[in-house]
N, C-alpha and C. Protein backbone atom coordinates (compact mmCIF):
# COMPACT_ATOMS: atom_id res chain seq x y z
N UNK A 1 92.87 48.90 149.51
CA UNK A 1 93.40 50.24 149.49
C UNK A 1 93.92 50.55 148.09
N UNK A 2 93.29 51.82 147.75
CA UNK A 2 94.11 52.48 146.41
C UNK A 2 95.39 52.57 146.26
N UNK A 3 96.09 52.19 145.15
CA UNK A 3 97.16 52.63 145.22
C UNK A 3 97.52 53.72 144.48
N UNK A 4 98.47 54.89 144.48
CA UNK A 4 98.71 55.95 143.57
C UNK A 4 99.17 55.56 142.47
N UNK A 5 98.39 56.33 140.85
CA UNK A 5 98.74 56.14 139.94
C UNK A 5 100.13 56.94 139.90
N UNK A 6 101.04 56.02 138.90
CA UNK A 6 102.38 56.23 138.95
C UNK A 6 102.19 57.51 137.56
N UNK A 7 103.54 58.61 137.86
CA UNK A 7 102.85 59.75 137.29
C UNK A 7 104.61 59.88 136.33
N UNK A 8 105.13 58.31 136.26
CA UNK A 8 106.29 58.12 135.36
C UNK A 8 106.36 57.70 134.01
N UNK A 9 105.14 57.65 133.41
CA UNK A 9 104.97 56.86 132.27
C UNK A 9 105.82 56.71 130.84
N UNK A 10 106.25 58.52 131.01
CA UNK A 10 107.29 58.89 129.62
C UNK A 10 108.72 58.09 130.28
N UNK A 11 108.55 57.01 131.13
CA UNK A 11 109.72 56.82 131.53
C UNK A 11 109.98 55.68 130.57
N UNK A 12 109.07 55.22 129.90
CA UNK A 12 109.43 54.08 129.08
C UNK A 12 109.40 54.55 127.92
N UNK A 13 109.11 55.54 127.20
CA UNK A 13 109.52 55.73 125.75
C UNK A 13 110.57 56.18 125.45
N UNK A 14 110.69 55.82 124.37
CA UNK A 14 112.10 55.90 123.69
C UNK A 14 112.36 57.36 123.55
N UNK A 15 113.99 57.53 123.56
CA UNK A 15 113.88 59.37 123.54
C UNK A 15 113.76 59.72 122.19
N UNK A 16 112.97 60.82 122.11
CA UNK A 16 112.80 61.16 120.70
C UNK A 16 113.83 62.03 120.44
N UNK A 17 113.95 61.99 118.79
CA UNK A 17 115.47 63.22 118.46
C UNK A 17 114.94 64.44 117.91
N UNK A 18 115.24 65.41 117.75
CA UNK A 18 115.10 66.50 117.36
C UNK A 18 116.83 66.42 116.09
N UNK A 19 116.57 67.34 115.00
CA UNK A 19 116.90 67.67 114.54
C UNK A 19 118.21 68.46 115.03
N UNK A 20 119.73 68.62 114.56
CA UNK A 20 120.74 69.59 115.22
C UNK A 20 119.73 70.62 114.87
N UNK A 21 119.52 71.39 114.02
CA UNK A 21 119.01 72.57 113.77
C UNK A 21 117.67 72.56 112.64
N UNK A 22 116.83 73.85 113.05
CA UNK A 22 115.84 73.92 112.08
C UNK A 22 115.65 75.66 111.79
N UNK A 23 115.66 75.32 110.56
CA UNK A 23 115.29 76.84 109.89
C UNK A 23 114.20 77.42 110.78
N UNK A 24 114.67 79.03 110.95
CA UNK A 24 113.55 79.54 111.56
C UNK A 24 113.26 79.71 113.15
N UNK A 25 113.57 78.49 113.78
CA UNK A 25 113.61 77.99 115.13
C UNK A 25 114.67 77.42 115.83
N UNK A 26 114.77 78.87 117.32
CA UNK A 26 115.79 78.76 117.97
C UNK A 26 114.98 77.15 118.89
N UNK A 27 115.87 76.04 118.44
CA UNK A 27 115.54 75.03 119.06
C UNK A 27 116.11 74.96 120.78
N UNK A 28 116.84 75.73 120.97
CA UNK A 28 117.12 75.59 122.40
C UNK A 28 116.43 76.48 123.60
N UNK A 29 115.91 77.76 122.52
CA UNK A 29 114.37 78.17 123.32
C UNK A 29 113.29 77.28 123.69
N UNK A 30 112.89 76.26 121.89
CA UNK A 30 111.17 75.70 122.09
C UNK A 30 111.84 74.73 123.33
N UNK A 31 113.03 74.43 123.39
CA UNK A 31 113.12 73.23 124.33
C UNK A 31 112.82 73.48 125.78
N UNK A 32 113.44 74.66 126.14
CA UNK A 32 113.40 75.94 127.18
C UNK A 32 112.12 76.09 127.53
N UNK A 33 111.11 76.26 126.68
CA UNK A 33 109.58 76.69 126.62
C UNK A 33 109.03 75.58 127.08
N UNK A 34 109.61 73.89 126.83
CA UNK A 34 108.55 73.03 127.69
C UNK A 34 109.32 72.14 128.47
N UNK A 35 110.51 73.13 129.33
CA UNK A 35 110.96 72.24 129.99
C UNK A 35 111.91 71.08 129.91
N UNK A 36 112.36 71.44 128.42
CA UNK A 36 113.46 70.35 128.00
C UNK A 36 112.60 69.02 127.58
N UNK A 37 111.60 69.00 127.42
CA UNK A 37 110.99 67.64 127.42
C UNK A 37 110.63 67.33 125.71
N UNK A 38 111.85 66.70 125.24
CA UNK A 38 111.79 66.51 123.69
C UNK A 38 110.72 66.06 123.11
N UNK A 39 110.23 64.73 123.34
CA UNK A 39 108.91 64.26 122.95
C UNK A 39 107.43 65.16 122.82
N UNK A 40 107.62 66.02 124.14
CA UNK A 40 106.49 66.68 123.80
C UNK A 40 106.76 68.22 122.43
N UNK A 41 108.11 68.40 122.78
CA UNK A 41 108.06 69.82 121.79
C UNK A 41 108.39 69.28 120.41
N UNK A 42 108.71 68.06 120.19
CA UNK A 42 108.57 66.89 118.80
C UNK A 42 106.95 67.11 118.30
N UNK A 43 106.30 66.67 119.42
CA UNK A 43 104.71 66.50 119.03
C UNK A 43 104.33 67.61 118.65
N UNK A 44 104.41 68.97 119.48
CA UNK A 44 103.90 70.25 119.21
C UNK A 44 104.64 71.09 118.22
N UNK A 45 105.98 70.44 117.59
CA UNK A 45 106.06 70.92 116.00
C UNK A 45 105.11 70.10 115.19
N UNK A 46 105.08 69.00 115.04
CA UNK A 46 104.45 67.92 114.17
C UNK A 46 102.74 68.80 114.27
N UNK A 47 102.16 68.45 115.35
CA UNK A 47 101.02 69.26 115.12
C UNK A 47 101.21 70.67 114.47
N UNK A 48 102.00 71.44 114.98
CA UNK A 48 102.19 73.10 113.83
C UNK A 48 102.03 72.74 112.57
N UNK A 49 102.91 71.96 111.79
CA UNK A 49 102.32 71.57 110.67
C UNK A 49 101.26 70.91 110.01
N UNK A 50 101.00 70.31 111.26
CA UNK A 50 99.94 69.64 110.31
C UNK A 50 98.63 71.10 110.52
N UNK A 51 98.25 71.75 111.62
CA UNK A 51 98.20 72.74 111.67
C UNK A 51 98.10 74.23 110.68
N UNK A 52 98.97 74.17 110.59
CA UNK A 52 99.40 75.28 110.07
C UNK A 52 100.01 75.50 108.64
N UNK A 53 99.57 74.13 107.77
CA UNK A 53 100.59 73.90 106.40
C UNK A 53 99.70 74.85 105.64
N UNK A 54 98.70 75.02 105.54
CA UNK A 54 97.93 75.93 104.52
C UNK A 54 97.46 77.33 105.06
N UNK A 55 97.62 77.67 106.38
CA UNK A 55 97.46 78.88 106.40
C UNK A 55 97.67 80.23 105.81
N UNK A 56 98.74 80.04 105.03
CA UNK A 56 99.22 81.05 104.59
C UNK A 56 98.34 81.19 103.16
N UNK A 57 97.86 80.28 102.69
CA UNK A 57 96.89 80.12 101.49
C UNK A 57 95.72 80.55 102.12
N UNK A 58 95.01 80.00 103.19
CA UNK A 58 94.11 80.96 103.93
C UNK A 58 93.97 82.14 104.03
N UNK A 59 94.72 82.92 104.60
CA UNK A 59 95.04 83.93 104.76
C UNK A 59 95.01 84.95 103.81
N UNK A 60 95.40 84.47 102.85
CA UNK A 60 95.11 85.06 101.21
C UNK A 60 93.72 84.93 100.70
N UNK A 61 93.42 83.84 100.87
CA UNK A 61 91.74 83.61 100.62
C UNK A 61 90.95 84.67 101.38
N UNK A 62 91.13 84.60 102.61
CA UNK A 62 90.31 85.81 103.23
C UNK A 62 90.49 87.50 102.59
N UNK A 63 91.53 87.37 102.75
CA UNK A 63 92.18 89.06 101.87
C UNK A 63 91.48 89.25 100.90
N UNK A 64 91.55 87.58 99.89
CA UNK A 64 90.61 87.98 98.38
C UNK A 64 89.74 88.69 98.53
N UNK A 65 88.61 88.19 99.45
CA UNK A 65 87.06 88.54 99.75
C UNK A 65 87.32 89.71 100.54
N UNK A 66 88.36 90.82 100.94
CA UNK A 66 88.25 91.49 101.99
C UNK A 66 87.72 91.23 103.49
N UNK A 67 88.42 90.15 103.94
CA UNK A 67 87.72 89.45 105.30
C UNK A 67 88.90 89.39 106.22
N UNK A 68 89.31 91.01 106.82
CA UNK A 68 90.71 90.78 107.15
C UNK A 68 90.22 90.24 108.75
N UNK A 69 89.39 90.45 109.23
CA UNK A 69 88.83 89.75 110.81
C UNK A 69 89.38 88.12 110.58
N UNK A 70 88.86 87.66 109.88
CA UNK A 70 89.52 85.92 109.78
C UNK A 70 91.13 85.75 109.21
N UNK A 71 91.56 86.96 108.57
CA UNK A 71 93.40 86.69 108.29
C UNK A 71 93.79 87.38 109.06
N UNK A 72 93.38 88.14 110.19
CA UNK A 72 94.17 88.39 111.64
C UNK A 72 94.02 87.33 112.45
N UNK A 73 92.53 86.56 112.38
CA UNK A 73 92.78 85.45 113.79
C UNK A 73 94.03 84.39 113.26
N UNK A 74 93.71 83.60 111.62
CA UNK A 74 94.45 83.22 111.38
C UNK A 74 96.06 83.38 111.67
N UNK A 75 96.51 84.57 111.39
CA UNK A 75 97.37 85.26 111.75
C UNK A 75 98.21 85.38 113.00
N UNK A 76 97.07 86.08 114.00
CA UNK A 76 97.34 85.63 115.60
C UNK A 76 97.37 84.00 116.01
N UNK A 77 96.85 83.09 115.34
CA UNK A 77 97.24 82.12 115.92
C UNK A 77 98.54 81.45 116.15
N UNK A 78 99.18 82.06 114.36
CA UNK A 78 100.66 81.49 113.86
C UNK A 78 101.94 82.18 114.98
N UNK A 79 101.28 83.69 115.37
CA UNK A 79 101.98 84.30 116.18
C UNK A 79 102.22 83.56 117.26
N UNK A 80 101.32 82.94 117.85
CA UNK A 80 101.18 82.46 119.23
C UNK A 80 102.13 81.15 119.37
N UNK A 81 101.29 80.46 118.52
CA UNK A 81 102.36 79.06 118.69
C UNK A 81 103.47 78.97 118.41
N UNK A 82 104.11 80.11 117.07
CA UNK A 82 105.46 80.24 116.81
C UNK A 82 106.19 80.46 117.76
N UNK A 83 105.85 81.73 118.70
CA UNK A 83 106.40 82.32 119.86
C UNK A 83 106.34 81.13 120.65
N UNK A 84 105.61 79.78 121.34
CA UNK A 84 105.84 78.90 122.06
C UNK A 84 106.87 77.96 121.22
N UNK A 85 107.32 77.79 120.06
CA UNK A 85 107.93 76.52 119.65
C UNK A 85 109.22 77.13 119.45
N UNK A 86 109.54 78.90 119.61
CA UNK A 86 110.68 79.43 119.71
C UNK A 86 111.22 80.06 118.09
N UNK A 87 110.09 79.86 117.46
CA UNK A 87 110.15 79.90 116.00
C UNK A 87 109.96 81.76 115.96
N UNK A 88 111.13 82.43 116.23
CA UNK A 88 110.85 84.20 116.84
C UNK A 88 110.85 84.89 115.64
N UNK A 89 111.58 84.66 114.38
CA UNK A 89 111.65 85.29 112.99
C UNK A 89 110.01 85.30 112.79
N UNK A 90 109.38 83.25 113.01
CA UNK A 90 108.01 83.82 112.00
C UNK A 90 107.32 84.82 113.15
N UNK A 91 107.40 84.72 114.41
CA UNK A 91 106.73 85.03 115.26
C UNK A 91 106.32 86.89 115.34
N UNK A 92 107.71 87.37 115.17
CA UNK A 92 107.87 88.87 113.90
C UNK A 92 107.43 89.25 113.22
N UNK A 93 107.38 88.35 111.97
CA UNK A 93 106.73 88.35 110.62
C UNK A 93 104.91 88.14 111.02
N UNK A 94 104.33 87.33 111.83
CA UNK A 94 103.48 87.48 112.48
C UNK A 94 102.61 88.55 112.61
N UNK A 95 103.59 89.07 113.74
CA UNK A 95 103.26 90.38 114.62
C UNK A 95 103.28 91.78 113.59
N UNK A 96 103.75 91.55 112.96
CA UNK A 96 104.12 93.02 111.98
C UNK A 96 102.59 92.88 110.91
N UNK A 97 102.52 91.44 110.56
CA UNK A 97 101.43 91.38 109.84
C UNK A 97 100.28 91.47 110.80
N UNK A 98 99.89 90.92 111.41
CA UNK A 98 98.87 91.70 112.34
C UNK A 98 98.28 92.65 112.81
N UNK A 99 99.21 93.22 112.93
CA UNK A 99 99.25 95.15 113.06
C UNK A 99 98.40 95.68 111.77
N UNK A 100 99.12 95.16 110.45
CA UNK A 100 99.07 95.81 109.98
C UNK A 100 97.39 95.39 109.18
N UNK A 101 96.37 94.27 109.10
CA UNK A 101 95.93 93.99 109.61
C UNK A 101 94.92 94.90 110.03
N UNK A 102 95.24 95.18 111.39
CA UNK A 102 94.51 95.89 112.23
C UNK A 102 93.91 97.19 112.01
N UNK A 103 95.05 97.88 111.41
CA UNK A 103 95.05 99.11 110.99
C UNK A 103 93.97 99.34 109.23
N UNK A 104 93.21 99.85 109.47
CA UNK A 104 92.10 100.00 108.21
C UNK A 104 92.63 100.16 106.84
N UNK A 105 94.02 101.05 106.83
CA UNK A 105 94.37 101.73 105.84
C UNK A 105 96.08 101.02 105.75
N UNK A 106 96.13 99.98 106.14
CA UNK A 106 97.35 99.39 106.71
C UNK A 106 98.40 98.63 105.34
N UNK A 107 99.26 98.84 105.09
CA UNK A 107 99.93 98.29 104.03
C UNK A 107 100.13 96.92 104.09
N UNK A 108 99.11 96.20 103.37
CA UNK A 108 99.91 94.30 103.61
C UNK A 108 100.77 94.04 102.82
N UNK A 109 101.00 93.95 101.81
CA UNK A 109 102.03 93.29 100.75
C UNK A 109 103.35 92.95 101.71
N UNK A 110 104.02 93.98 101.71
CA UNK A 110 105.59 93.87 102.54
C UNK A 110 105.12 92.48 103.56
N UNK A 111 104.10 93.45 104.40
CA UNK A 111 104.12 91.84 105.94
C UNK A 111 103.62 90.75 105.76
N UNK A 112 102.57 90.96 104.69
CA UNK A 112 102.40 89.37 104.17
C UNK A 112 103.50 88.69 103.39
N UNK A 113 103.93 89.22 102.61
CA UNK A 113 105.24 88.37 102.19
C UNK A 113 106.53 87.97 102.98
N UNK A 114 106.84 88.99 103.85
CA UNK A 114 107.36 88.74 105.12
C UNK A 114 107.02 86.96 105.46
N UNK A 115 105.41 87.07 106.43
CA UNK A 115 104.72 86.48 106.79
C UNK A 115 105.04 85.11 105.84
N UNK A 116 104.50 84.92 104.78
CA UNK A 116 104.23 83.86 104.07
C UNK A 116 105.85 83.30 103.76
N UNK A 117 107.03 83.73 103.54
CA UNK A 117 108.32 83.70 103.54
C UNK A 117 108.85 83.04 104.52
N UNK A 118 108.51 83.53 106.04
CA UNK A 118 108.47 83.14 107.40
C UNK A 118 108.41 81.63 107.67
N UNK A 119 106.66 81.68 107.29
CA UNK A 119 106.29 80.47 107.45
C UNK A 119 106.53 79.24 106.72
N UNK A 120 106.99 79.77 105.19
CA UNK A 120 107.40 78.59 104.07
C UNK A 120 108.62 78.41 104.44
N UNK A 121 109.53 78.94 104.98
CA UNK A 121 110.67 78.37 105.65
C UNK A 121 111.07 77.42 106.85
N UNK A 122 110.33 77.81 107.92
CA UNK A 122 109.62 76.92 108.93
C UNK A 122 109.10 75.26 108.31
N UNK A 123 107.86 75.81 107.96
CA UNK A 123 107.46 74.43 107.12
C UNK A 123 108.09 73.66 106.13
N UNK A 124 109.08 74.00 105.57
CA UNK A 124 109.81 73.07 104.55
C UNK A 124 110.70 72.50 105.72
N UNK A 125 111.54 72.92 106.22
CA UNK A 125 112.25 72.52 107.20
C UNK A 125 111.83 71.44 108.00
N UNK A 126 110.55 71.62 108.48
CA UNK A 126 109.87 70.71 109.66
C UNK A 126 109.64 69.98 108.67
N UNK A 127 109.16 69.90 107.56
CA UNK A 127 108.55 68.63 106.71
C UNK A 127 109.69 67.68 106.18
N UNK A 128 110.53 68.59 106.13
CA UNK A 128 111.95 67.45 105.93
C UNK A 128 112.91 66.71 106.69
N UNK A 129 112.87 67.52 107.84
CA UNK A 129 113.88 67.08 109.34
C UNK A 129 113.44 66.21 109.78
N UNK A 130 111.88 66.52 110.67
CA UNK A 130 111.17 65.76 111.38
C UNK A 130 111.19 64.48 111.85
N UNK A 131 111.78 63.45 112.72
CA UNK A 131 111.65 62.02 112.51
C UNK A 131 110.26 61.86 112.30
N UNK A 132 109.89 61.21 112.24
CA UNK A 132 108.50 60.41 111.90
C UNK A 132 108.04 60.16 112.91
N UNK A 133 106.46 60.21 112.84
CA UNK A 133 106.03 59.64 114.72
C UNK A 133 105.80 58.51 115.19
């Protein structure tokens, strides 16, 4: 007879720490967002950066060439995951750039700098706090 796989496994790792605070991110939202479960919202900052460290250089690259279809997806993506890791400033800065974006005749400078401001704050932060994995 089968027996049921045991569905306790995070019961043996060590608890991971989070940082008291990080620029940018209400940490007691991203925690909120998965349930309090540190290890995993540890992992899913660590991936954002690794992720997300050059986007904002992307994003510019596309603009160069006038290719705003690829610096909105870019764009929408940062929105998305920010808004899950509780990170609501870049998540703003995001959304405002997106729009604007969208709009044919749309002013970027302001929301991209916004945007890129956003995110270089975020990312210095996470690259320095972070325990190690």
């Amino acid at each position: 007879m089968r027996q049921p796989m045991s569905l306790a496994c995070d019961a043996t790792l060590a608890p991971a720490e989070l940082p008291a605070e990080l620029a940018g991110i209400d940490l007691a939202l991203g925690l909120e967002l998965v349930s309090g479960k540190q290890a995993l919202y540890l992992s899913l900052l660590r991936k954002f950066v690794t992720a997300h460290r050059e986007t904002a250089a992307a994003v510019r690259r596309a603009l160069a060439v006038a290719d705003r279809e690829t610096a909105e997806l870019l764009v929408h993506n940062v929105k998305g995951v920010a808004g899950c890791l509780g990170a609501t400033v870049l998540m703003g800065c995001a959304a405002a750039l997106e729009g604007a974006l969208r709009t044919a005749d749309g002013e970027l400078a302001g929301p991209l700098a916004d945007f890129e401001a956003a995110l270089a704050e975020v990312m210095a932060d996470l690259e320095s706090k972070l325990p190690a994995a």
